[in-house]
C-alpha atoms as a PDB file:
ATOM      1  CA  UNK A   1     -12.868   9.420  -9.430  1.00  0.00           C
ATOM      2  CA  UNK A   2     -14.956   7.887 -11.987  1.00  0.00           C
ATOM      3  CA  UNK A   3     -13.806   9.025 -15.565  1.00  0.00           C
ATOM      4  CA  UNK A   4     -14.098   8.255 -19.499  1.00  0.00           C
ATOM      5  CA  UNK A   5     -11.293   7.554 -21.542  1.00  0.00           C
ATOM      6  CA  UNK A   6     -11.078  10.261 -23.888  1.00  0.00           C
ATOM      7  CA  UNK A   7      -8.261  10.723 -26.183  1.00  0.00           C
ATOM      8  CA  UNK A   8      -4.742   8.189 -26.572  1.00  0.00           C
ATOM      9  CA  UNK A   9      -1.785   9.229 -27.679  1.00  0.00           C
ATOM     10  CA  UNK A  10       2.048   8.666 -27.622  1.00  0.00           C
ATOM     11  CA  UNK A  11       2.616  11.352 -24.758  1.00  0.00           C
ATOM     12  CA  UNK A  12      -0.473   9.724 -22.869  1.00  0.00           C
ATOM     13  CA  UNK A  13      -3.854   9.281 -22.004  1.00  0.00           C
ATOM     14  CA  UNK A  14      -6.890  12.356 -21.563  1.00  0.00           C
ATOM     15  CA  UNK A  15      -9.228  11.531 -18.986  1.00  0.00           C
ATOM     16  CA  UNK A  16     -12.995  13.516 -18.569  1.00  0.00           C
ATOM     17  CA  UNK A  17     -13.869  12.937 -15.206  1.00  0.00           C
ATOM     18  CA  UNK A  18     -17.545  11.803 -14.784  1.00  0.00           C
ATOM     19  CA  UNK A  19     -17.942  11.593 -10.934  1.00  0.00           C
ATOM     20  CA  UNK A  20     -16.283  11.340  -7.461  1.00  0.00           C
ATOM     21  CA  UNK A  21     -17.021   9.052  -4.607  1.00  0.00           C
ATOM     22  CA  UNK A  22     -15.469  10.128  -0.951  1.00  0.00           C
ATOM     23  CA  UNK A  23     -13.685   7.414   0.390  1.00  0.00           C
ATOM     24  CA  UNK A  24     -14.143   6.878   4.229  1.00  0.00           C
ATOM     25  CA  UNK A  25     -11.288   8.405   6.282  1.00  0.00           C
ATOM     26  CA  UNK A  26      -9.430   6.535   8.588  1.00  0.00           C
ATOM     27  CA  UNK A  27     -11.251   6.066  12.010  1.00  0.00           C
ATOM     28  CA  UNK A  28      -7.704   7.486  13.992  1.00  0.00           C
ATOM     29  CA  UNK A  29      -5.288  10.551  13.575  1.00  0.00           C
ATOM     30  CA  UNK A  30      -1.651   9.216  14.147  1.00  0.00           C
ATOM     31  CA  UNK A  31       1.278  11.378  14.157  1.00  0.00           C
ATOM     32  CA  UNK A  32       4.894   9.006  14.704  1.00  0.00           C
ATOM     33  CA  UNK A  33       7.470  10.896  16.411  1.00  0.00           C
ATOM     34  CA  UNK A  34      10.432   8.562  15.491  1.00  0.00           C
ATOM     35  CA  UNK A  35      14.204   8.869  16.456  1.00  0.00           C
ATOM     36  CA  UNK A  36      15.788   7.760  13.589  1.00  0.00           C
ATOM     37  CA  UNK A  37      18.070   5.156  13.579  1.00  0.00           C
ATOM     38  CA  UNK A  38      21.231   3.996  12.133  1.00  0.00           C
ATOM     39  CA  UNK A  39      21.367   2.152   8.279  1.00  0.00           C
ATOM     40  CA  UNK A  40      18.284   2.155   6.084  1.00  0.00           C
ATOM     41  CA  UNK A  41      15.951   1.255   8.778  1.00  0.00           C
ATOM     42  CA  UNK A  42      14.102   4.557   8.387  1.00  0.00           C
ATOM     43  CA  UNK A  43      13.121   4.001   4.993  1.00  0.00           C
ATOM     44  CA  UNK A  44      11.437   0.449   6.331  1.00  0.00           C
ATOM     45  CA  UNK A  45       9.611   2.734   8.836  1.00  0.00           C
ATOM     46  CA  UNK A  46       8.323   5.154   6.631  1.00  0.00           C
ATOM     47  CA  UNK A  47       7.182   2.872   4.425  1.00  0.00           C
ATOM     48  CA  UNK A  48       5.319   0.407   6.414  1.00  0.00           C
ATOM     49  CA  UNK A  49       4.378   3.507   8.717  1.00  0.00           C
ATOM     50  CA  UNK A  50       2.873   4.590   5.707  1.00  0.00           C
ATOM     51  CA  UNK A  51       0.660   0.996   4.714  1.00  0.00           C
ATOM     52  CA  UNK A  52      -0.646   1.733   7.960  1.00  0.00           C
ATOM     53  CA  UNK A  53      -2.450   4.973   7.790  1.00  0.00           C
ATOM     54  CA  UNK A  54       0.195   7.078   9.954  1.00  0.00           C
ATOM     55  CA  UNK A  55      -0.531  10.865   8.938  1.00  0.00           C
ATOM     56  CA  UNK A  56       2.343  12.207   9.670  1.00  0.00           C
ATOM     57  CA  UNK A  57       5.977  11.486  10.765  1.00  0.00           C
ATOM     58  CA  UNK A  58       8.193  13.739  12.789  1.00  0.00           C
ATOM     59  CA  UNK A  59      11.754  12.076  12.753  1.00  0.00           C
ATOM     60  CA  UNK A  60      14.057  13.298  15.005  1.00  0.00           C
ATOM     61  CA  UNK A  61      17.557  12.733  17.014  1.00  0.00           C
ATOM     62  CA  UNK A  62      17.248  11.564  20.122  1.00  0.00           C
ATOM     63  CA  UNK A  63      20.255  12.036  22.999  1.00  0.00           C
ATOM     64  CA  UNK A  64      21.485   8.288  22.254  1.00  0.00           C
ATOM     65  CA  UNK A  65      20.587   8.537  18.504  1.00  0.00           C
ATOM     66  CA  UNK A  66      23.652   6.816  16.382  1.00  0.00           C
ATOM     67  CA  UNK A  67      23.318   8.873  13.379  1.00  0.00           C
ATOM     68  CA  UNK A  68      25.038  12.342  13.381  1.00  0.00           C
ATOM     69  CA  UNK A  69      24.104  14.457   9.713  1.00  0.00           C
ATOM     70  CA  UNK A  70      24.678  17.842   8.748  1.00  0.00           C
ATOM     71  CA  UNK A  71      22.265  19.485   7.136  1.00  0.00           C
ATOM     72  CA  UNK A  72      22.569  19.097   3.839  1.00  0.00           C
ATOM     73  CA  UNK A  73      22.433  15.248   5.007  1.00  0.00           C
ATOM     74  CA  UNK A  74      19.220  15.796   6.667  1.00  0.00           C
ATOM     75  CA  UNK A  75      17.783  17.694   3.890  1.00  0.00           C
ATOM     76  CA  UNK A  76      18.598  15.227   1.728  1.00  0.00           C
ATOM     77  CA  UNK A  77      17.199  12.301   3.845  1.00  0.00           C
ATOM     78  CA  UNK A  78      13.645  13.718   4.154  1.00  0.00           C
ATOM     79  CA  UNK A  79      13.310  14.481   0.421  1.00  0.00           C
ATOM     80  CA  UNK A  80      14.245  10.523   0.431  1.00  0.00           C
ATOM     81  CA  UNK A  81      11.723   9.391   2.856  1.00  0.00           C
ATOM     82  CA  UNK A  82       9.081  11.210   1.482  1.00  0.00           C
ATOM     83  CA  UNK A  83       9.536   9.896  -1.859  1.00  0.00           C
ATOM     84  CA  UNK A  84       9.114   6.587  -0.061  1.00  0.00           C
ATOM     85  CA  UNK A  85       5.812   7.652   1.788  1.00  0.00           C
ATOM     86  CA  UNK A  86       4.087   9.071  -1.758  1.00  0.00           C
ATOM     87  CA  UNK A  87       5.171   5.248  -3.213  1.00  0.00           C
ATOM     88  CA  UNK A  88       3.822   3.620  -0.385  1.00  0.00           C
ATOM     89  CA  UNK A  89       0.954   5.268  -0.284  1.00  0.00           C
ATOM     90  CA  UNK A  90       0.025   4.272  -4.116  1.00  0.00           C
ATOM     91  CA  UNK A  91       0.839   1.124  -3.171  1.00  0.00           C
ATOM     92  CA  UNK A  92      -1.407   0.504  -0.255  1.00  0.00           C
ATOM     93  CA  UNK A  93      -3.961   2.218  -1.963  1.00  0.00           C
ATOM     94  CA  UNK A  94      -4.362   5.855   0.485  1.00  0.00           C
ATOM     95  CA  UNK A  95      -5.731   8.534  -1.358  1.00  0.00           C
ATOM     96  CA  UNK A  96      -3.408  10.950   0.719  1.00  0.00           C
ATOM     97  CA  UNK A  97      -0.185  10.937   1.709  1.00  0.00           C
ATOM     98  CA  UNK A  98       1.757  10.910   5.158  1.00  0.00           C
ATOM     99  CA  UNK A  99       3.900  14.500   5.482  1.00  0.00           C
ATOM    100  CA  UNK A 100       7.209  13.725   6.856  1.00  0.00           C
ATOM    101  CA  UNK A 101       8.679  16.723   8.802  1.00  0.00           C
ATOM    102  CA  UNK A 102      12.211  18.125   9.038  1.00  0.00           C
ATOM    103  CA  UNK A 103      14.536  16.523  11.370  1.00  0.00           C
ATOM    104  CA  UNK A 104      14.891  17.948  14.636  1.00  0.00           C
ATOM    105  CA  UNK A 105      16.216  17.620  18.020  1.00  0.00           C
ATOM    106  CA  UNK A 106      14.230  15.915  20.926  1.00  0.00           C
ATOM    107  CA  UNK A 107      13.086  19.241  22.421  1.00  0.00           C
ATOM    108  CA  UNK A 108      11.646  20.710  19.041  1.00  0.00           C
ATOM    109  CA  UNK A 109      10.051  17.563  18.333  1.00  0.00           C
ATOM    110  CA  UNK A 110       8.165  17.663  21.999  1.00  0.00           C
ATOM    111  CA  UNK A 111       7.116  21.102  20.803  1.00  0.00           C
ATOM    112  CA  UNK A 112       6.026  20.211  16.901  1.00  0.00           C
ATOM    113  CA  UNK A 113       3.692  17.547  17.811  1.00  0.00           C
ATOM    114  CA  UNK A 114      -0.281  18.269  17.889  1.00  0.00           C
ATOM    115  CA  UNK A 115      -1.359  19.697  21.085  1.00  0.00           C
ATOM    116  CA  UNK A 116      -4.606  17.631  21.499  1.00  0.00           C
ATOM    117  CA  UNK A 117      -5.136  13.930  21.588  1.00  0.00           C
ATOM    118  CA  UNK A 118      -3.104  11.274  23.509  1.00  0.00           C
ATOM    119  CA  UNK A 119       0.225  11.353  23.827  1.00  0.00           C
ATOM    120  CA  UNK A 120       2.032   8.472  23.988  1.00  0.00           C
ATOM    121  CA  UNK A 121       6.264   7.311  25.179  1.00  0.00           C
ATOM    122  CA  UNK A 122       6.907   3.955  24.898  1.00  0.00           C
ATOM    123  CA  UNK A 123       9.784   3.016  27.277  1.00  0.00           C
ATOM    124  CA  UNK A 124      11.346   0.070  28.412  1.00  0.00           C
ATOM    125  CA  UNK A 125      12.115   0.836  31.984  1.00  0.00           C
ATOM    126  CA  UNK A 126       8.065   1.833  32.488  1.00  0.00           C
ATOM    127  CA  UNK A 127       6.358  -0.891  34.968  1.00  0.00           C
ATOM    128  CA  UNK A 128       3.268   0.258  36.131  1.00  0.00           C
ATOM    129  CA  UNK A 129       1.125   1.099  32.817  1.00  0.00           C
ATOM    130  CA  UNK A 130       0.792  -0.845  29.850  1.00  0.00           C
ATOM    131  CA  UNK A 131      -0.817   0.042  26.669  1.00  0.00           C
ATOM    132  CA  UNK A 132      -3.128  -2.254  26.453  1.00  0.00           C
ATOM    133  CA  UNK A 133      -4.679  -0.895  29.847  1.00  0.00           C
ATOM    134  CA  UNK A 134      -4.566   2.646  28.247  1.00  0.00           C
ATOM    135  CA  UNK A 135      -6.195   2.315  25.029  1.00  0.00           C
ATOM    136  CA  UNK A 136      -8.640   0.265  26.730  1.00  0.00           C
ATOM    137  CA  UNK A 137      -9.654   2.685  29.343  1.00  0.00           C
ATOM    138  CA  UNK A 138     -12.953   4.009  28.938  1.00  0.00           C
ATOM    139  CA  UNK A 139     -12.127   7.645  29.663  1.00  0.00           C
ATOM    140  CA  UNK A 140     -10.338   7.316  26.618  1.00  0.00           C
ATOM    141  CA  UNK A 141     -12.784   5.762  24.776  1.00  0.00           C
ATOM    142  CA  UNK A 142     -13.400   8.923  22.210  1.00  0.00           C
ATOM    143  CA  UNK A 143      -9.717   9.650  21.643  1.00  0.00           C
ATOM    144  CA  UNK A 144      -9.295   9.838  17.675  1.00  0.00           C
ATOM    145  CA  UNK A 145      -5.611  11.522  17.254  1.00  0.00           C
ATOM    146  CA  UNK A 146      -2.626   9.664  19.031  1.00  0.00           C
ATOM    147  CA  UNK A 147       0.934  11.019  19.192  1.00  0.00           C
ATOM    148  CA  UNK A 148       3.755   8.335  19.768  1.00  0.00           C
ATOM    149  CA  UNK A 149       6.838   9.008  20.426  1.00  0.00           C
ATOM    150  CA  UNK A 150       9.653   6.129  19.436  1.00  0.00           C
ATOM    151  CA  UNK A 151      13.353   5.999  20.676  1.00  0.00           C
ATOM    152  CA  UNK A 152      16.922   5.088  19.368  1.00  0.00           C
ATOM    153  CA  UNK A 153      18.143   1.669  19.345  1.00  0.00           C
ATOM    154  CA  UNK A 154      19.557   2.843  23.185  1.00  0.00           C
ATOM    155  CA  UNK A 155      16.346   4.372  24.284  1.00  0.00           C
ATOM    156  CA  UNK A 156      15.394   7.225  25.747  1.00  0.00           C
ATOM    157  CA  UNK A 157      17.304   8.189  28.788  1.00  0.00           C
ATOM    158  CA  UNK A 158      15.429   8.795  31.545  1.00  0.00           C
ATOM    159  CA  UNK A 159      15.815  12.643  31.167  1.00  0.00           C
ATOM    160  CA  UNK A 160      14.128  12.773  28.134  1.00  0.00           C
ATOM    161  CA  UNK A 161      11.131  10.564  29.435  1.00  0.00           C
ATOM    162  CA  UNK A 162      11.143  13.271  31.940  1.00  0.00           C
ATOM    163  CA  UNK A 163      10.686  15.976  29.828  1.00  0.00           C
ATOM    164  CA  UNK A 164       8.189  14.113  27.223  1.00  0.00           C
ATOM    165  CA  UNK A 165       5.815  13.475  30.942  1.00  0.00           C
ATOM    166  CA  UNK A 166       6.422  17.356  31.638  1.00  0.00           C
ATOM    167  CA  UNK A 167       4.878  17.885  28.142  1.00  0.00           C
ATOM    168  CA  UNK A 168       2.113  15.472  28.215  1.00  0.00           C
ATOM    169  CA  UNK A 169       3.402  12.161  27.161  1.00  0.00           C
ATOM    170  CA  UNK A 170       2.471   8.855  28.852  1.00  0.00           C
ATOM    171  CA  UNK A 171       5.009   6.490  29.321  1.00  0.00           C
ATOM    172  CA  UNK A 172       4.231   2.897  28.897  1.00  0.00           C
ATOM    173  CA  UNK A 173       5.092  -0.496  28.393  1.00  0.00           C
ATOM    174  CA  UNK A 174       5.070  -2.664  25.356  1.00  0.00           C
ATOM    175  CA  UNK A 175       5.465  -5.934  27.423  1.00  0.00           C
ATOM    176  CA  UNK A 176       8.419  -7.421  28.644  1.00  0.00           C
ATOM    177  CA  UNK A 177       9.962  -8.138  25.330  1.00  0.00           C
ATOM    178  CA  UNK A 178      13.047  -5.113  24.434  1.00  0.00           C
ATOM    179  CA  UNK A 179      11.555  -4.756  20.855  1.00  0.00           C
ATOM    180  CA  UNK A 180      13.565  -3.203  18.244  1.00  0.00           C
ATOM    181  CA  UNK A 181      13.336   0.284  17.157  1.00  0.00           C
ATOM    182  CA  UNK A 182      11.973  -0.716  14.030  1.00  0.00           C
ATOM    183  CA  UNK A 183       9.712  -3.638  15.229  1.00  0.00           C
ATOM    184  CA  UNK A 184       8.297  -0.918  17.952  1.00  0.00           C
ATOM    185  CA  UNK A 185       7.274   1.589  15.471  1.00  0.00           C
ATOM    186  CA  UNK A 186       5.133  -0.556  13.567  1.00  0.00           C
ATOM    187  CA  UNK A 187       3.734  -2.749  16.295  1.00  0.00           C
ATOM    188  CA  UNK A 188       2.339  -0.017  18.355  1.00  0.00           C
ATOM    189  CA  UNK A 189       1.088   1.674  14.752  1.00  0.00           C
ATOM    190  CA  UNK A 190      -0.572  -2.113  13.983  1.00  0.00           C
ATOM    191  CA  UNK A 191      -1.880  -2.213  17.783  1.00  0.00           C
ATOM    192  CA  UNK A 192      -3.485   1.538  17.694  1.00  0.00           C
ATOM    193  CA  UNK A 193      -5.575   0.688  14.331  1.00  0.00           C
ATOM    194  CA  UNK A 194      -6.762  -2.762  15.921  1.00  0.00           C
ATOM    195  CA  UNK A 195      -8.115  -1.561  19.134  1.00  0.00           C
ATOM    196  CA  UNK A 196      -8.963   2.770  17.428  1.00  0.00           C
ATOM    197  CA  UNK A 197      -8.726   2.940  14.129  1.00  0.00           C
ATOM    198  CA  UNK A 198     -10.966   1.281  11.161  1.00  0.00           C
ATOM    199  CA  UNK A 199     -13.529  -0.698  11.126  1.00  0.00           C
ATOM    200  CA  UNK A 200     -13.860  -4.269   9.933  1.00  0.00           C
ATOM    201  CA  UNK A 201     -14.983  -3.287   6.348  1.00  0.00           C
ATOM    202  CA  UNK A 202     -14.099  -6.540   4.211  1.00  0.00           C
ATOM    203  CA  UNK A 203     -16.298  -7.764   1.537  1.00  0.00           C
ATOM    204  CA  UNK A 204     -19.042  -9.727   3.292  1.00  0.00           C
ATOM    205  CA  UNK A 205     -18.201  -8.884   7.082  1.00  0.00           C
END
């Protein structure tokens, strides 16, 4: 917005607004499906989730997830983390800001993701596709809205890969590196806006 400082006082400042100027939306739709993990880590996801344009984040507990709340825990752990996404998002400049959803189990979160776009399982014990390969794929070449789905520091178990294939995910690999659940989240985040998301727009490029 483009506005004219209008009165000052102790309690604050009145703004008239003048004009408004759209600013470009991101070239990508990413929702992160994250399990959460033990500690503080989560509010490190969130936040750097956040920097990097994720629209919304589902967390959820995974069958080896360490951290076991009730629910006046997990109530009080979202209204946490979504503080952290409206600061991050000031920070970083977005003029919205990432929703983060109430934490479920794996099979609600399978069933509260978006039901278009390309669904996406890292795992560890996947051998035959790699991301790269995916995302580069021309049949793919128009996706705009990517769903990834992020494990517990033990990983998914192979019954819950299973059931993420029967509902649409893709399993692949993120090399032959075992990344951490934290490092994971944001790499894969940092790797879909490279090769989807925005365009170069930097002063003089």
């Amino acid at each position: 917005y483009e506005a004219v400082i209008g009165r000052q006082s102790a309690e604050g400042t009145e703004l008239e607004i003048t004009g408004r100027r759209r600013l470009p939306a991101s070239g990508i739709r990413v929702t992160l499906c994250q399990a959460v993990p033990k500690g503080e880590k989560m509010d490190g996801i969130v936040r750097h989730a956040t920097e990097l344009g994720v629209e919304r984040i589902v967390p959820f507990i995974a069958e080896r997830s360490v951290p076991r709340w009730s629910r006046e825990q997990f109530a009080h752990k979202r209204e946490r983390w979504q503080k952290i996404a409206v600061d991050a998002s000031r920070q970083s400049g977005r003029t919205d800001v990432p929703e983060v959803g109430e934490i479920v189990d794996f099979e609600r979160m399978l069933g509260a993701v978006p039901k278009c776009g390309l669904r996406l399982i890292p795992w560890e014990e996947e051998t035959a596709t790699g991301l790269r390969g995916v995302l580069r794929d021309p049949a793919r070449a128009g996706t705009t809205e990517f769903i990834l789905a992020i494990g517990p520091e033990g990983g998914f178990s192979v019954g819950e890969v299973d059931q993420a294939r029967q509902a649409g995910f893709l399993s692949v690999s993120l090399g032959r590196r075992v990344l951490r659940v934290e490092t994971a989240s944001l790499a894969v985040v940092a790797i879909l806006q490279y090769e989807k998301g925005d365009p170069e727009t930097a002063p003089g490029k």
